[in-house]
C-alpha atoms as a PDB file:
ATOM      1  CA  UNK A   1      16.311  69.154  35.344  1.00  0.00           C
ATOM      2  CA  UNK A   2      16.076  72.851  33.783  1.00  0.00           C
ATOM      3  CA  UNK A   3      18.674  73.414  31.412  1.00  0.00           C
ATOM      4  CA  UNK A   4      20.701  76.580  32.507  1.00  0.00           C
ATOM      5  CA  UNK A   5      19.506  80.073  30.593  1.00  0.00           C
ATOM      6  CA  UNK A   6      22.845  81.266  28.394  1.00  0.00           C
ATOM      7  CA  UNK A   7      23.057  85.240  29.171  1.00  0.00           C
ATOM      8  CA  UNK A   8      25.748  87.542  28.694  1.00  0.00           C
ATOM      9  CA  UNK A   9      23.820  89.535  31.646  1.00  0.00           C
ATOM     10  CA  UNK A  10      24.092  89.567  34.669  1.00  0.00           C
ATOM     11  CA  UNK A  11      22.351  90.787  37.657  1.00  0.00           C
ATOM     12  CA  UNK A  12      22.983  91.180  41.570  1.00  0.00           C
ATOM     13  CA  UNK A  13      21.917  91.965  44.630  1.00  0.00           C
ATOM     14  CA  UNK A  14      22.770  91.962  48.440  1.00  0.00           C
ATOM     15  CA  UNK A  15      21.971  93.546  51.683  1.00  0.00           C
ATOM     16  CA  UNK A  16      23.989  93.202  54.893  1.00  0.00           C
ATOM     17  CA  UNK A  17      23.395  94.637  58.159  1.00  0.00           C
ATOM     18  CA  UNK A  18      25.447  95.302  61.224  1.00  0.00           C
ATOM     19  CA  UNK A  19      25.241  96.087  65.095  1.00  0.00           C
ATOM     20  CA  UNK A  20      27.881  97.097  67.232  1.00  0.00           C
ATOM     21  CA  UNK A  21      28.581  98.535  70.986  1.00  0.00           C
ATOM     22  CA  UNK A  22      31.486  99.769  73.391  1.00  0.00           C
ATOM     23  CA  UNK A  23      31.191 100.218  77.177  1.00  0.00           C
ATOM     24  CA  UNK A  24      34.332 101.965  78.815  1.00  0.00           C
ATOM     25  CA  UNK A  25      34.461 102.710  82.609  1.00  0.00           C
ATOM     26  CA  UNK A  26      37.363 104.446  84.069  1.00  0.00           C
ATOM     27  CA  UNK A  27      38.492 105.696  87.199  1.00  0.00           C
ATOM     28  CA  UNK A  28      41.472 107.727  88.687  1.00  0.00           C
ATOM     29  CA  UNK A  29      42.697 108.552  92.124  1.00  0.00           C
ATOM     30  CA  UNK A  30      44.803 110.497  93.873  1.00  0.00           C
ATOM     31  CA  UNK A  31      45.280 109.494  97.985  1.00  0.00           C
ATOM     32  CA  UNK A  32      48.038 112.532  99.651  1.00  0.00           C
ATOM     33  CA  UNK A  33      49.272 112.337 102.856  1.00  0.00           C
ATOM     34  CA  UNK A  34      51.661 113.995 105.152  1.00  0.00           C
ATOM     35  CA  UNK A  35      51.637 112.178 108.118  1.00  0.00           C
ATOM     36  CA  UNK A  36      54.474 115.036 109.447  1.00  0.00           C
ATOM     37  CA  UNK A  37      55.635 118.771 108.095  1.00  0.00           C
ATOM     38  CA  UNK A  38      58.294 117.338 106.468  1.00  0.00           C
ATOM     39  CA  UNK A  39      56.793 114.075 104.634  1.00  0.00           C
ATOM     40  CA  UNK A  40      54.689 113.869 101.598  1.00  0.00           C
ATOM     41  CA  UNK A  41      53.226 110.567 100.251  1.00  0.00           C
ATOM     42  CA  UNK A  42      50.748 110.359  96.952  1.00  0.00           C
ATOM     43  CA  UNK A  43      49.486 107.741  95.958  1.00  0.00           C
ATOM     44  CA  UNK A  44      47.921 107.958  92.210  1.00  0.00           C
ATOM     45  CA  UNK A  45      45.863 104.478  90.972  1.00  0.00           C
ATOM     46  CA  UNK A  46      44.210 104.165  87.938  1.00  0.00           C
ATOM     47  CA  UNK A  47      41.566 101.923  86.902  1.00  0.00           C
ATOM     48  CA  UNK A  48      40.310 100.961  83.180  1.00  0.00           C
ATOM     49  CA  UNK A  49      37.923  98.595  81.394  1.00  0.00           C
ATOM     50  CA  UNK A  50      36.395  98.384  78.374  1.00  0.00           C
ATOM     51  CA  UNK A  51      34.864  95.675  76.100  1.00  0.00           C
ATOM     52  CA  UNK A  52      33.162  95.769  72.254  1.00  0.00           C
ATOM     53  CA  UNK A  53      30.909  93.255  70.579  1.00  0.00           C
ATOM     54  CA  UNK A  54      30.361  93.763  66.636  1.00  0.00           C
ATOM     55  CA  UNK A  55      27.955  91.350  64.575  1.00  0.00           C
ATOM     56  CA  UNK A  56      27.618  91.767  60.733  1.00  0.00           C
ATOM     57  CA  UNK A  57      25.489  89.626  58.185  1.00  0.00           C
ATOM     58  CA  UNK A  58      25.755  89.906  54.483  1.00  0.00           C
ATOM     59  CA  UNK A  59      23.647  87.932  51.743  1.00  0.00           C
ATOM     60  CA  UNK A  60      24.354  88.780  48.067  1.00  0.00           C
ATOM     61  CA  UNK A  61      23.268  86.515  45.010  1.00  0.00           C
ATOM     62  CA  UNK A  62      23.890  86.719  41.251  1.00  0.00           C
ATOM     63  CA  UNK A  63      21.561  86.381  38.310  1.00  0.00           C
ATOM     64  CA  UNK A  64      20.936  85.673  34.321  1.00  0.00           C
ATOM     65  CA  UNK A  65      18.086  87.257  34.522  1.00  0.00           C
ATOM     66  CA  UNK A  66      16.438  90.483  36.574  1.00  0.00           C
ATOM     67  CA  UNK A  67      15.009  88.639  39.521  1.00  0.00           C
ATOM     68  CA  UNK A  68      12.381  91.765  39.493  1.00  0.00           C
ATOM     69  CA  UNK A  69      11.314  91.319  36.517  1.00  0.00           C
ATOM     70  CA  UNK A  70      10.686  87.259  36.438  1.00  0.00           C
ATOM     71  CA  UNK A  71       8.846  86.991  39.836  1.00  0.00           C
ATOM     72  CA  UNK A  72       6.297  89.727  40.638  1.00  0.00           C
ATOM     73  CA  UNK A  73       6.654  89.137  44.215  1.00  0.00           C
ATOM     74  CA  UNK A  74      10.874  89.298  44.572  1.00  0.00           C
ATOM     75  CA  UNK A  75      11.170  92.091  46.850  1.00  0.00           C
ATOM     76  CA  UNK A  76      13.515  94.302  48.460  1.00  0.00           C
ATOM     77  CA  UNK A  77      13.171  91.774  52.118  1.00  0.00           C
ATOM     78  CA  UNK A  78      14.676  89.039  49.416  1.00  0.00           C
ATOM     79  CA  UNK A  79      17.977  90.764  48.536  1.00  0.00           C
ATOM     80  CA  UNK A  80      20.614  88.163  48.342  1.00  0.00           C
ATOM     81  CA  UNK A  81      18.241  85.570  48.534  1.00  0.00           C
ATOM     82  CA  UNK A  82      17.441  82.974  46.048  1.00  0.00           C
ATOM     83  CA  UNK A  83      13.703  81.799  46.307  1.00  0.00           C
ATOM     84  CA  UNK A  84      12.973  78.248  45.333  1.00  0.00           C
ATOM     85  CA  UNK A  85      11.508  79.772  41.808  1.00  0.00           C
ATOM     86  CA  UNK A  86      14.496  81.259  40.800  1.00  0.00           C
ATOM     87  CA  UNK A  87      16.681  78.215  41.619  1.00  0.00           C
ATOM     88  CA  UNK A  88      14.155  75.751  39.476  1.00  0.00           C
ATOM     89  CA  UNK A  89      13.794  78.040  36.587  1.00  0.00           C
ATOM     90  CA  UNK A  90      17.694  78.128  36.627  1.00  0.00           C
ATOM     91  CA  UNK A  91      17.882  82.092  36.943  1.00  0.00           C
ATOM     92  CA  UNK A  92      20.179  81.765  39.770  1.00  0.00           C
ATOM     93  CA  UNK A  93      23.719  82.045  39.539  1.00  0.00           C
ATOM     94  CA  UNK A  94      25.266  81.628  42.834  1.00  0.00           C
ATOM     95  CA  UNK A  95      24.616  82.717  46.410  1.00  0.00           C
ATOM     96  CA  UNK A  96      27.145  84.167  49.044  1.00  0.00           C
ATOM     97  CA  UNK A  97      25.967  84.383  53.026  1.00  0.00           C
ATOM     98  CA  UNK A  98      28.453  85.878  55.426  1.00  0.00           C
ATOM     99  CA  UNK A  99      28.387  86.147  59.068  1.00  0.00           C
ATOM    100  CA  UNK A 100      30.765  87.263  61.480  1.00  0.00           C
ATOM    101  CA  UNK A 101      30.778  88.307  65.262  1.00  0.00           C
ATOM    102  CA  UNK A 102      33.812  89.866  67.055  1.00  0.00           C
ATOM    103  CA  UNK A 103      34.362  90.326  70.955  1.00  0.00           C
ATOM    104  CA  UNK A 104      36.626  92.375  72.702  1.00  0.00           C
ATOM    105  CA  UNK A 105      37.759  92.920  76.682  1.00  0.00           C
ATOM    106  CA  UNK A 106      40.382  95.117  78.023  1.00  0.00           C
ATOM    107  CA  UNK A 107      41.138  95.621  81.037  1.00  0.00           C
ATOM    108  CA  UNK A 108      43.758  98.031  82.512  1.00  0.00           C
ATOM    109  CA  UNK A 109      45.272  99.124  86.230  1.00  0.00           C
ATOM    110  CA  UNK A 110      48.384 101.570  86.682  1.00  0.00           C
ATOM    111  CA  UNK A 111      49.838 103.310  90.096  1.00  0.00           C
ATOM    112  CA  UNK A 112      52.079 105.787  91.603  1.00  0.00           C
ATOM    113  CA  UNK A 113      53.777 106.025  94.444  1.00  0.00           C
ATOM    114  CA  UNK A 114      55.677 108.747  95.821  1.00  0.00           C
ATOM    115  CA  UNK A 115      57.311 109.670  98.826  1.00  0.00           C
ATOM    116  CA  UNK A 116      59.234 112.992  99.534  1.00  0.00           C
ATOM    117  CA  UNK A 117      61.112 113.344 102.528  1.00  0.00           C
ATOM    118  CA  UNK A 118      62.543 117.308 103.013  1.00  0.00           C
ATOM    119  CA  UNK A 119      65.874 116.642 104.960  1.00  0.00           C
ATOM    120  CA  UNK A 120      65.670 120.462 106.653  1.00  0.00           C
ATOM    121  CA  UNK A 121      67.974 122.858 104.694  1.00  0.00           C
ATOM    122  CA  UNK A 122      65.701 124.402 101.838  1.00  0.00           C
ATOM    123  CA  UNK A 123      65.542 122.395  98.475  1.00  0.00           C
ATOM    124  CA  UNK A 124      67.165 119.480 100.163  1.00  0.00           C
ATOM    125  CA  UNK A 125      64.854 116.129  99.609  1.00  0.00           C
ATOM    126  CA  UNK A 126      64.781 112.662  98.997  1.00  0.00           C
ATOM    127  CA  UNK A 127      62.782 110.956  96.847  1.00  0.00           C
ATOM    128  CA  UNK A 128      61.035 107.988  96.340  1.00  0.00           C
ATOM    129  CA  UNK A 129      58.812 106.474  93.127  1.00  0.00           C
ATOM    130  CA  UNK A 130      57.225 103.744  92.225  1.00  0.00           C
ATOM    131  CA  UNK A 131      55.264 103.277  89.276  1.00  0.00           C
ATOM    132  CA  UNK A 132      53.374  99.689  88.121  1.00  0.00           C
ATOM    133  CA  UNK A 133      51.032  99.154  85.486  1.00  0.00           C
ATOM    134  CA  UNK A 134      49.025  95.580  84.353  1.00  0.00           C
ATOM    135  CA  UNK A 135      47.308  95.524  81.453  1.00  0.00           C
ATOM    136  CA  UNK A 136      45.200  92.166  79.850  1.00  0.00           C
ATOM    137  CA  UNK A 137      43.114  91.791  76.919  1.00  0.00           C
ATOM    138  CA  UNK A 138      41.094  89.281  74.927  1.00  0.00           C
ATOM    139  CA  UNK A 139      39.978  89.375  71.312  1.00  0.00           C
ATOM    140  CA  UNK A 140      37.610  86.987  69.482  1.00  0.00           C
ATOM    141  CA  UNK A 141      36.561  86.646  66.582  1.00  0.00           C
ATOM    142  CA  UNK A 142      33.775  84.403  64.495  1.00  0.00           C
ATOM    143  CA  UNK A 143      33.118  84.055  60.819  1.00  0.00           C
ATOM    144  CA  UNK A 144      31.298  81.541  58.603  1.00  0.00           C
ATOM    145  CA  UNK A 145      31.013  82.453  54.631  1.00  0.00           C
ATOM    146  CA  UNK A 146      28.620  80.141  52.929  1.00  0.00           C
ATOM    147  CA  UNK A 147      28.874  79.964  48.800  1.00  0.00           C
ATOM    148  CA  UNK A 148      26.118  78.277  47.043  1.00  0.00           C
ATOM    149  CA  UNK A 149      26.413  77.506  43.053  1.00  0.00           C
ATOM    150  CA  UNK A 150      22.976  76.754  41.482  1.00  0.00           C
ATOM    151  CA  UNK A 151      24.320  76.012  37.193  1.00  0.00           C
ATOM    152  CA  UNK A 152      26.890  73.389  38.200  1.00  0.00           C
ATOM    153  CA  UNK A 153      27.963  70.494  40.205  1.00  0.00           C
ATOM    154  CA  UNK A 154      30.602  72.228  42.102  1.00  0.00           C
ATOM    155  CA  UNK A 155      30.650  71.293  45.788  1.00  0.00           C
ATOM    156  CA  UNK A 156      29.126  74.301  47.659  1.00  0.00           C
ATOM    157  CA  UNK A 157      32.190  75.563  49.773  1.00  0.00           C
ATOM    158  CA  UNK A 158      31.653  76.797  53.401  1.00  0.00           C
ATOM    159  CA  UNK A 159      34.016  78.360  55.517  1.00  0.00           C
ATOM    160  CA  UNK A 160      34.076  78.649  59.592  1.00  0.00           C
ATOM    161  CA  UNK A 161      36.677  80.729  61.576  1.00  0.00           C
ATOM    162  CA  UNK A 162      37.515  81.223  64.810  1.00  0.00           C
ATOM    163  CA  UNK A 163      40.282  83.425  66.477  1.00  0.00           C
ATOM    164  CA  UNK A 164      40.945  84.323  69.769  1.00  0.00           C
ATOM    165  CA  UNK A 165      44.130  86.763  70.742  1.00  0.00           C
ATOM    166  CA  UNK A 166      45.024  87.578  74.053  1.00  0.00           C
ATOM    167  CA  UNK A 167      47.662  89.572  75.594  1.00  0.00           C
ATOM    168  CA  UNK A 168      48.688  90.925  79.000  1.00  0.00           C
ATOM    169  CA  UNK A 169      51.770  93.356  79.826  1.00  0.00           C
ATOM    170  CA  UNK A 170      53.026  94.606  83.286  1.00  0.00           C
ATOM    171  CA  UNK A 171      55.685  97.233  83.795  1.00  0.00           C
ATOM    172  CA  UNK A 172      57.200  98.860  86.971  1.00  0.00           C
ATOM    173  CA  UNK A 173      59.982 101.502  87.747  1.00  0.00           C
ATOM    174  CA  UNK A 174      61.358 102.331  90.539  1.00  0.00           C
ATOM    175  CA  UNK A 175      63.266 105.859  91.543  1.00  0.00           C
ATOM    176  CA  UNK A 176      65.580 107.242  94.276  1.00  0.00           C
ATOM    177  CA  UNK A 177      66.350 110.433  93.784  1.00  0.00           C
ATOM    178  CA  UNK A 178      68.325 113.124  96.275  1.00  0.00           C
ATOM    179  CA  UNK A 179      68.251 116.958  95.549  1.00  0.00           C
ATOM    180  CA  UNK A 180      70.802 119.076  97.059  1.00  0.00           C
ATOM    181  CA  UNK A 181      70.521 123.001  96.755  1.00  0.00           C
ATOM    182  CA  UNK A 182      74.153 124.275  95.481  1.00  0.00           C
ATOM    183  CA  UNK A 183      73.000 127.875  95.029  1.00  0.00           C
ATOM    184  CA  UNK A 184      70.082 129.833  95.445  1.00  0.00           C
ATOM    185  CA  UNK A 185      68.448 129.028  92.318  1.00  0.00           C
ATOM    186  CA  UNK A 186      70.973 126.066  91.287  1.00  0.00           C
ATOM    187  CA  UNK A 187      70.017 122.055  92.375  1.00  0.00           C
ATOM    188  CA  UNK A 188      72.222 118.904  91.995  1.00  0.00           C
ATOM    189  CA  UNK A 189      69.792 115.670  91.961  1.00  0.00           C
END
């Protein structure tokens, strides 16, 4: 076995890297129809998805010595890495690897309905609406973190977790109104 260099110094390096993407799609109608002079009936849907994906890695390591400096051919592709060299001469300190991954859907649908009837005298109407939305989503997300000591016998600790939240919410309202004209410019609803 090497016996561990003493140094007040220390050294460190890491590099991580990440990807990441979002695709949304939407889409909104609106359907009218008066199927006489006195009737009016919209109908409004809307439509909405979207989902994300995110992956990051991360390697740092720590040092007694410059890793540069005691092997010629420790190079930038190496940050956070320990090579087998640097573990036997006992340069290395410890080692952290992290990895983590997250996924998300949503997905999204809403309407309108509304009907009008005009009951003949000007500004005189009833009305009918209907609104209802839905709404689901689902959220995951992956990590391991590994920790590697090189100077002791401490067990090398890993961790691995997973968590998943999802969620869904409806909603409706529903309206009856009646407008009746009190003066030219004057409504009671």
């Amino acid at each position: 076995t090497v016996m561990p260099k003493i140094s007040s110094n220390r050294f460190s390096n890491s590099r991580s890297s990440s990807l990441s993407g979002r695709t949304n799609l939407n889409a909104n109608f609106r359907l009218e129809w008066k199927p006489d002079t006195l009737t009016d009936i919209i109908f409004r849907p809307t439509v909405s998805y979207s989902n994300s994906d995110s992956w990051s890695n991360s390697h740092s390591a720590t040092f007694n010595e410059n890793p540069f400096d005691y092997e010629e051919d420790y190079g930038k592709d190496e940050y956070g890495d320990v090579s087998p060299e640097l573990e036997a001469n006992g340069v290395a300190i410890n080692s952290n690897s992290n990895n983590s991954l997250s996924l998300g859907e949503n997905l999204s649908f809403s309407t309108r309905l509304q009907v009008n009837r005009n009951l003949g005298k000007k500004g005189r109407n009833l009305t009918f609406r209907g609104d209802f939305s839905y709404a689901e989503s689902k959220n995951e997300n992956f990590s391991v973190n590994d920790v590697e000591y090189y100077l002791t016998t401490m067990p090398n600790p890993s961790q691995k977790r997973y968590s998943t939240t999802p969620g869904n919410n409806w909603s409706y309202n529903l309206s009856l109104s009646y407008t009746e004209p009190i003066l030219k410019k004057l409504f009671l609803q």
